[in-house]
Protein backbone atom coordinates (compact mmCIF):
# COMPACT_ATOMS: atom_id res chain seq x y z
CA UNK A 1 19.86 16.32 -19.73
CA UNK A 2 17.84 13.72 -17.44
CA UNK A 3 20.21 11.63 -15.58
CA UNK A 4 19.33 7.73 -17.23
CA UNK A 5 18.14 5.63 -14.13
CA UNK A 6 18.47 1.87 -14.40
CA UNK A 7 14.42 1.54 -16.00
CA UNK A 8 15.93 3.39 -18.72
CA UNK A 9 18.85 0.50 -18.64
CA UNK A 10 16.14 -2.48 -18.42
CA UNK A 11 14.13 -0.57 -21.25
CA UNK A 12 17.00 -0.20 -24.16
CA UNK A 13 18.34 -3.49 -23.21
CA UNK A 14 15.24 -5.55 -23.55
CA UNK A 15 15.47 -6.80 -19.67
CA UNK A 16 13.77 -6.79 -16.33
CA UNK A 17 14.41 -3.69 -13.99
CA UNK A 18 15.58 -6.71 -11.74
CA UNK A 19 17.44 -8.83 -13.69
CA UNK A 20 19.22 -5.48 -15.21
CA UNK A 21 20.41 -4.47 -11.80
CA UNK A 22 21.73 -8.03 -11.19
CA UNK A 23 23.46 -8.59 -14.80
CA UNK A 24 25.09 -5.05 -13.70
CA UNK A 25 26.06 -6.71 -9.94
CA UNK A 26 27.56 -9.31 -11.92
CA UNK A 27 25.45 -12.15 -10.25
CA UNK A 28 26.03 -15.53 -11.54
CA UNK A 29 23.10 -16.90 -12.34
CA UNK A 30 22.86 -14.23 -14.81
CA UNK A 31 23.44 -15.48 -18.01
CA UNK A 32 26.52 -13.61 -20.43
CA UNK A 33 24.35 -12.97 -23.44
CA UNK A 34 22.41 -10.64 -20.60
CA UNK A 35 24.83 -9.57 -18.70
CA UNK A 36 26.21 -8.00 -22.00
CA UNK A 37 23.40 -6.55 -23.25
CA UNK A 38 22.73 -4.31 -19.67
CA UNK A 39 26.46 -3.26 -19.62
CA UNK A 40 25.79 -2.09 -23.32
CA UNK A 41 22.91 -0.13 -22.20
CA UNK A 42 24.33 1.34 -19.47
CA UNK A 43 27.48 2.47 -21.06
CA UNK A 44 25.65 3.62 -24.52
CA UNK A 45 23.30 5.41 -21.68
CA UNK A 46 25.98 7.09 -18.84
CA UNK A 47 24.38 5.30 -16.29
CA UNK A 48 25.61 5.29 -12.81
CA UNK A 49 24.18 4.20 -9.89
CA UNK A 50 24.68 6.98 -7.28
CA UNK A 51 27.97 6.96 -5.69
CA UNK A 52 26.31 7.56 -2.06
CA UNK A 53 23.54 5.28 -1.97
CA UNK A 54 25.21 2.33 -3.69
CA UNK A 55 28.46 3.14 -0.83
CA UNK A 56 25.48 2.34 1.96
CA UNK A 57 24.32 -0.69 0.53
CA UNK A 58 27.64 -2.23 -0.30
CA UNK A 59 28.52 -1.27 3.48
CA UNK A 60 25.34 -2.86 4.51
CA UNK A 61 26.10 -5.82 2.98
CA UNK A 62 29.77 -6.30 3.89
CA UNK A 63 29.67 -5.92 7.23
CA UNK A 64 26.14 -7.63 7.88
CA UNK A 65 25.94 -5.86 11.28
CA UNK A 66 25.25 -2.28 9.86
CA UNK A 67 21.88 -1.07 9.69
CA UNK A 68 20.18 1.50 7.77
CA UNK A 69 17.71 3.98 9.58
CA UNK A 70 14.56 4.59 7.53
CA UNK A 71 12.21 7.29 8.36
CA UNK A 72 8.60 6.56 8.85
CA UNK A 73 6.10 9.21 8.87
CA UNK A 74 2.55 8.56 10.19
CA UNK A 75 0.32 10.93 11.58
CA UNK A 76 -1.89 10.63 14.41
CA UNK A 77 -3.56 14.47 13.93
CA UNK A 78 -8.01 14.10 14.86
CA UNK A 79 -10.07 15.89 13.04
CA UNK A 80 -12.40 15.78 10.21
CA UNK A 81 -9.85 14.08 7.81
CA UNK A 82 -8.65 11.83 10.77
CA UNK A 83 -9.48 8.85 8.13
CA UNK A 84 -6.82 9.93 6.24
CA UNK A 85 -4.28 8.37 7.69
CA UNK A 86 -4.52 4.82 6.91
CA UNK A 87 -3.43 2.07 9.55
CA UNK A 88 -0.12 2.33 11.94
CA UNK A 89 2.71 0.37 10.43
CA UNK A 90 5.47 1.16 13.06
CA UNK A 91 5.02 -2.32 15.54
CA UNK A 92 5.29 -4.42 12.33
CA UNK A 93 7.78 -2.16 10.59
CA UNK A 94 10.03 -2.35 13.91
CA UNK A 95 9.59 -6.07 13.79
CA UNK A 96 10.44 -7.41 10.76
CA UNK A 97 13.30 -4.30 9.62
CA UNK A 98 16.59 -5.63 11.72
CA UNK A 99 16.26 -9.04 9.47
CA UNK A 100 16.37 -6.65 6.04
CA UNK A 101 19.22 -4.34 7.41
CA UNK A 102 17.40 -1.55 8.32
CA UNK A 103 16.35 0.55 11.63
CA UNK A 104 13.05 2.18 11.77
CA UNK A 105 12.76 5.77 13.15
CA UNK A 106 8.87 6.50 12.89
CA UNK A 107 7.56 10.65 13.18
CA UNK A 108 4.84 12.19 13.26
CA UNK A 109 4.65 15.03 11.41
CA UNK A 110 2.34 17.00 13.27
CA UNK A 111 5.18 16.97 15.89
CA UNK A 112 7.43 19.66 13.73
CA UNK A 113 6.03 22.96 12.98
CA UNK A 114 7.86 22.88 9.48
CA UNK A 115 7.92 19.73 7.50
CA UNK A 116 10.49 20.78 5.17
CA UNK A 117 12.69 21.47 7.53
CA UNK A 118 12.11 17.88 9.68
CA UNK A 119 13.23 16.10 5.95
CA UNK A 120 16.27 18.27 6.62
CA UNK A 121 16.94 16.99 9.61
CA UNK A 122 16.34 13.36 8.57
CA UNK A 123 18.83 13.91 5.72
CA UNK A 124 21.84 15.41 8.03
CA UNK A 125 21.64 12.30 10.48
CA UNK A 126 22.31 10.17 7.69
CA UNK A 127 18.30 8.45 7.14
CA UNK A 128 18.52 6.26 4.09
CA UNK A 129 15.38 6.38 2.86
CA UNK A 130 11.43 7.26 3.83
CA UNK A 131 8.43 5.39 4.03
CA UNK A 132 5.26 7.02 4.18
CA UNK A 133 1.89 5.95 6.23
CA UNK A 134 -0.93 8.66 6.73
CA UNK A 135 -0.03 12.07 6.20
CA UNK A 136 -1.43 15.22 5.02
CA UNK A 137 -1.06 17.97 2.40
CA UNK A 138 1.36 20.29 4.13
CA UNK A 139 3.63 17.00 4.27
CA UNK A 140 3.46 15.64 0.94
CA UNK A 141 4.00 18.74 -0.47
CA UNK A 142 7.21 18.89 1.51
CA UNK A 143 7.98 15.79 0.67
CA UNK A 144 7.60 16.58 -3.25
CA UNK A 145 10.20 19.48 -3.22
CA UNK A 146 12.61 17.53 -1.05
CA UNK A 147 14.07 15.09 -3.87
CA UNK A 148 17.35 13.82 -1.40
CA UNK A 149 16.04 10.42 -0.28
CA UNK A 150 13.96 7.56 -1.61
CA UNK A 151 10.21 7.52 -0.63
CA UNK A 152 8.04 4.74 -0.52
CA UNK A 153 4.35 5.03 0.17
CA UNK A 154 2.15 2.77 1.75
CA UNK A 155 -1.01 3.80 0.37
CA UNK A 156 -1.46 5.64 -3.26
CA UNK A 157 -2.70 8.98 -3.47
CA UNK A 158 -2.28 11.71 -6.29
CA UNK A 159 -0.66 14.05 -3.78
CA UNK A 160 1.89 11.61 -3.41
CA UNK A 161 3.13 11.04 -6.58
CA UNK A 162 6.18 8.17 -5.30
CA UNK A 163 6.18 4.26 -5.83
CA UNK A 164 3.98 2.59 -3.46
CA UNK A 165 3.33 -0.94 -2.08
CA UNK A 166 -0.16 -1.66 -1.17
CA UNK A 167 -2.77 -4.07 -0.87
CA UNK A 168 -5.43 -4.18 -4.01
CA UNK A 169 -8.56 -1.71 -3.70
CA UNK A 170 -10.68 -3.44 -5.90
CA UNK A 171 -9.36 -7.38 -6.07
CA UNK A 172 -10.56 -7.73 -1.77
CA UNK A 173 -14.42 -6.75 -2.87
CA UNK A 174 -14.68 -9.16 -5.92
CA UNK A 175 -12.66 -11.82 -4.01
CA UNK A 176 -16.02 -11.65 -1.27
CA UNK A 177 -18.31 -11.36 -3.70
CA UNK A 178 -17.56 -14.71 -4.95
CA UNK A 179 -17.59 -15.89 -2.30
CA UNK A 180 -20.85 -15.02 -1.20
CA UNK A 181 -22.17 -15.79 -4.59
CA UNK A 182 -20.77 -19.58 -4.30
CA UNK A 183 -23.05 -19.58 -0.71
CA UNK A 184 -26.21 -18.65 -2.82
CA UNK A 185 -26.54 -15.34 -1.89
CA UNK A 186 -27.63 -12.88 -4.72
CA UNK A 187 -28.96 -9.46 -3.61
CA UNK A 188 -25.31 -8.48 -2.23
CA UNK A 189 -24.93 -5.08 -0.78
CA UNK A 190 -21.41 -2.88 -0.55
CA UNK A 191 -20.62 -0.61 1.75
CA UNK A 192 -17.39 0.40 0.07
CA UNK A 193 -17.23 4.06 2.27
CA UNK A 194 -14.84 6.83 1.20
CA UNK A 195 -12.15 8.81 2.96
CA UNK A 196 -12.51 12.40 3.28
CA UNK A 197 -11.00 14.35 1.30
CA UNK A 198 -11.44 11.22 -1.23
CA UNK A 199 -8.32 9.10 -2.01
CA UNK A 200 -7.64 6.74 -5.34
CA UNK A 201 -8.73 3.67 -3.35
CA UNK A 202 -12.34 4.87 -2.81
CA UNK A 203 -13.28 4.96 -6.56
CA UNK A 204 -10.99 1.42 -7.30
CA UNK A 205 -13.69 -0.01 -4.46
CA UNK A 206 -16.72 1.66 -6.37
CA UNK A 207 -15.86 0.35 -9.53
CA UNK A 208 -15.55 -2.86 -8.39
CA UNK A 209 -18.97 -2.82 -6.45
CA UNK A 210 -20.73 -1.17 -9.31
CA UNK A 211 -18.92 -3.58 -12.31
CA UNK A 212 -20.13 -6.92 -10.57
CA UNK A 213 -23.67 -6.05 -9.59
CA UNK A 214 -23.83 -5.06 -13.29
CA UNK A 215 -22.42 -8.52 -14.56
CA UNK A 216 -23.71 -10.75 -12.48
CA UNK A 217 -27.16 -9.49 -10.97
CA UNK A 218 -30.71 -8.23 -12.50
CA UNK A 219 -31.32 -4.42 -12.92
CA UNK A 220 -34.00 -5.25 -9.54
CA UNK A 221 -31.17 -7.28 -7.75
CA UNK A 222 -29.00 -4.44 -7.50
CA UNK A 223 -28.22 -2.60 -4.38
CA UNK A 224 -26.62 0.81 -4.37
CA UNK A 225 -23.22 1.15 -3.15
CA UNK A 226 -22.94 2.92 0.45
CA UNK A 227 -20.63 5.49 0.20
CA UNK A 228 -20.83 7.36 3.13
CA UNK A 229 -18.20 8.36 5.66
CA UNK A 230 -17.44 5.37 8.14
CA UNK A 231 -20.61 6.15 9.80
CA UNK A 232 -22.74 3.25 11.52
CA UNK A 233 -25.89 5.10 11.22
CA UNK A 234 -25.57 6.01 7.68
CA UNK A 235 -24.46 2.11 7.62
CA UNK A 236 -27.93 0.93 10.06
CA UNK A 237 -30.42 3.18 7.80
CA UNK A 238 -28.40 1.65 4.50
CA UNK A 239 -29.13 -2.01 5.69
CA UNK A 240 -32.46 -1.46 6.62
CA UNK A 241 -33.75 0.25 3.39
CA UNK A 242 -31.99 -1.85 1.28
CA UNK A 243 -32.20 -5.63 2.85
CA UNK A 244 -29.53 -7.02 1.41
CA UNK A 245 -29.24 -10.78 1.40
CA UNK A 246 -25.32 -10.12 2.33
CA UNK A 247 -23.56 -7.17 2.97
CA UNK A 248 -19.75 -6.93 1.88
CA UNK A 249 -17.71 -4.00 4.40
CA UNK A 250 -15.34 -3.00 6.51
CA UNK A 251 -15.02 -5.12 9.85
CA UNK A 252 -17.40 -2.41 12.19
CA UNK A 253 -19.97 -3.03 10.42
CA UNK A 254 -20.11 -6.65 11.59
CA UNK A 255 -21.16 -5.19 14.71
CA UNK A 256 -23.41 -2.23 13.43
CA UNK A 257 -26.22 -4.12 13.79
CA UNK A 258 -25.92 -6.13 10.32
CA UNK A 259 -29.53 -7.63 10.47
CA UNK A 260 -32.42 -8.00 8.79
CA UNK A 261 -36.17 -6.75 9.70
CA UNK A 262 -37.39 -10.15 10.91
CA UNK A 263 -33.67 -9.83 13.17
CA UNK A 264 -31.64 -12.56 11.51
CA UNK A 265 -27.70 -12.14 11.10
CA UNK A 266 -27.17 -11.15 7.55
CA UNK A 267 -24.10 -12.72 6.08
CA UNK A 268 -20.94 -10.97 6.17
CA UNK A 269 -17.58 -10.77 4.40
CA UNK A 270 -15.13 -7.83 5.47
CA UNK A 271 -13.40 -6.05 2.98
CA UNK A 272 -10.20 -6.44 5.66
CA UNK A 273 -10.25 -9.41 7.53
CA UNK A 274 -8.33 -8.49 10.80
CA UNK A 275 -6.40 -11.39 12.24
CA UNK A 276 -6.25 -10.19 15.42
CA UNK A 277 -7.55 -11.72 18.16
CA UNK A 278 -10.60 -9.22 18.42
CA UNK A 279 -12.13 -9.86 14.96
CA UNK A 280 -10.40 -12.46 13.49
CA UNK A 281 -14.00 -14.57 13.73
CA UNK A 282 -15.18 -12.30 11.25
CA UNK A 283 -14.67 -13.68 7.55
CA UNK A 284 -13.60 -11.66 4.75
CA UNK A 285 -10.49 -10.69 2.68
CA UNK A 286 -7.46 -10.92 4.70
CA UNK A 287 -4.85 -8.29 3.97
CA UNK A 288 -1.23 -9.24 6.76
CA UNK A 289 0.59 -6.77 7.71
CA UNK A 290 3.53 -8.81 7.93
CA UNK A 291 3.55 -9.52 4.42
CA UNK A 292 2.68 -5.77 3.61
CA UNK A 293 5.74 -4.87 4.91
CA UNK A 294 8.23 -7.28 3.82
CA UNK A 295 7.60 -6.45 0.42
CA UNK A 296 7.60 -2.92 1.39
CA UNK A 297 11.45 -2.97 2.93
CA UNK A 298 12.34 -5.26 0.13
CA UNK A 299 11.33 -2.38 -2.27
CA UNK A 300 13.20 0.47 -0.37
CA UNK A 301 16.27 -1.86 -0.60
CA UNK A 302 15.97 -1.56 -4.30
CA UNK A 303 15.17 2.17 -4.51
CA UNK A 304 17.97 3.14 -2.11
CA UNK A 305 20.92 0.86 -3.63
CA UNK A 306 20.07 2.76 -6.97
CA UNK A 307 19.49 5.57 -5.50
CA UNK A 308 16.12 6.57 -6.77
CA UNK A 309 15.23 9.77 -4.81
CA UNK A 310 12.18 11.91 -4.84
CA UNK A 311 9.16 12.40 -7.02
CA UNK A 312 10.32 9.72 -9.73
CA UNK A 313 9.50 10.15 -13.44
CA UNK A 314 7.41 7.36 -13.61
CA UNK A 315 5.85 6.10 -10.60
CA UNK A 316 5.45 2.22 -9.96
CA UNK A 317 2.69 0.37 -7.50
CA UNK A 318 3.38 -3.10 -6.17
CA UNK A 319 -0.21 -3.94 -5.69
CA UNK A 320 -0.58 -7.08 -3.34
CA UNK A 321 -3.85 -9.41 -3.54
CA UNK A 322 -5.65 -10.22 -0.33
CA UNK A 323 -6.73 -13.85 0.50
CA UNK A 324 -9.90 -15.15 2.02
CA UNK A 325 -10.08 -16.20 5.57
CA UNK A 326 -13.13 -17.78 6.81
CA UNK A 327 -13.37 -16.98 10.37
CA UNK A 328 -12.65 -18.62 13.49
CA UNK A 329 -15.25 -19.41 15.73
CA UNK A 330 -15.59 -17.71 19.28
């Protein structure tokens, strides 16, 4: 028989899957009538939080000094699927984790020549928990069979079938196209790219492209979608056919030559406004980092003090919305 988790809790008493883990902390501000109902549940249910993740979490929050170590794996492997593996969280990560209670061990997993045996290790020296960047099929699948530890991923993918934090695929695209469409512009192209192999965000960007050309613009207005690899040829020749009156896409393709055939600037919003100092001129849908990962650590804090360990029966996304930033002049 499945051992009940605390969703099951939330779902037979009528409650939150927050607000049932507090009425079951006994937190004040929880009202009786609640607090009733999710003890109910849980003891009509069996459910337990597990003994050894709750024991870190209550020592974590006793002492206030104690820190957990989570594990976060990021590869840095070249080759053709190189664009797999999503942006480098560790400087942020590192940053922001000694507030939350936690101490962040990041790997590569093209370091170990097993990856099975590397969650072994990370499981004798006591890790709490994993959080997952860019990393390949030998690792997921690894990381499927483990089942010991928590895992949060930072970008969805059906290979990785664990809860996941993320920024929105689709919501960045239709937040620029609005805005371009309250400058005037009409003909607006997409270069939404793909990954190789393809990942679940690629066809969330597509759909979006495709769904407000076809709401908003003329059968003649519409521009394909570019969907090349991050190329800035295919990107150049794309432009250059098409002559777009603005061009949504990534941030390199501000500087891939985005004009048009009399040599004007085309307008430009990037699908992920950097803030950095490099790009932040360039306007578009910003996506922090910072606030990536709070919510991220915040989540693993959840999963860990109810100890909800590998490949979970039903798989949750926190899916963040990006916000414009207009660009600051050079």
């Amino acid at each position: 028989m499945k051992k009940a988790s605390l969703r099951d809790v939330a779902e037979r008493a009528g409650l939150s899957k927050t607000t049932a883990h507090r009425a079951l902390a006994g937190e004040p501000h929880i009202s009786a009538e609640k607090r009733d109902r999710a003890l109910a549940a849980a003891k009509e249910l069996g459910y337990a939080p597990d003994p050894y993740f709750a024991a870190l979490s209550a020592r974590r929050r006793r002492t206030g000094s104690t820190r957990l170590t989570l594990a976060y794996l990021h590869t840095d492997r070249a080759g053709p699927k190189s664009s797999r593996r999503g942006m480098n969280l560790t400087a942020e990560l590192r940053q922001r984790a000694p507030d939350l209670g936690f101490d962040i061990e990041p790997l590569n997993p093209d370091h170990f020549d097993n990856p099975a045996r590397m969650l072994r290790q990370l499981w004798s020296r006591g890790a709490a928990g994993i959080l997952v960047g860019g990393v390949y099929a030998d690792t997921a699948a690894a990381l499927r069979d483990f089942g010991k530890l928590p895992v949060l991923c930072f970008m969805p993918d059906v290979e990785l079938p664990f809860h996941a934090v993320h920024y929105s695929a689709s919501q960045p695209l239709e937040l620029c196209w609005r805005k371009l469409r309250e400058r005037g512009h009409r003909r607006i192209g997409c270069a939404v790219f793909r990954h190789e192999p393809e990942v679940l965000d690629d066809a969330r960007r597509l759909g979006a492209a495709l769904s407000m050309a076809e709401r908003e613009l003329r059968p003649s207005e519409r521009i394909p979608p570019l969907r090349a690899l991050m190329d800035a040829d295919a990107f150049r020749k794309w432009v250059w056919r098409h002559q777009p009156e603005a061009v949504i896409a990534f941030s390199p393709g501000y500087s891939w030559f985005c004009k048009n055939r009399a040599g004007d600037p085309i307008p430009f919003a990037s699908l992920h406004a950097d803030l950095g100092d490099l790009t932040r001129h360039i306007p578009g849908a910003a996506q922090p980092r910072d606030v990536l990962v709070e919510c991220a650590l915040r989540r693993m804090d959840d999963l860990i003090r109810h100890g909800d360990c590998g490949v979970p029966a039903r798989a949750t996304e926190l899916v963040l919305p990006a916000t414009w930033h207009e660009g600051v002049p050079h």
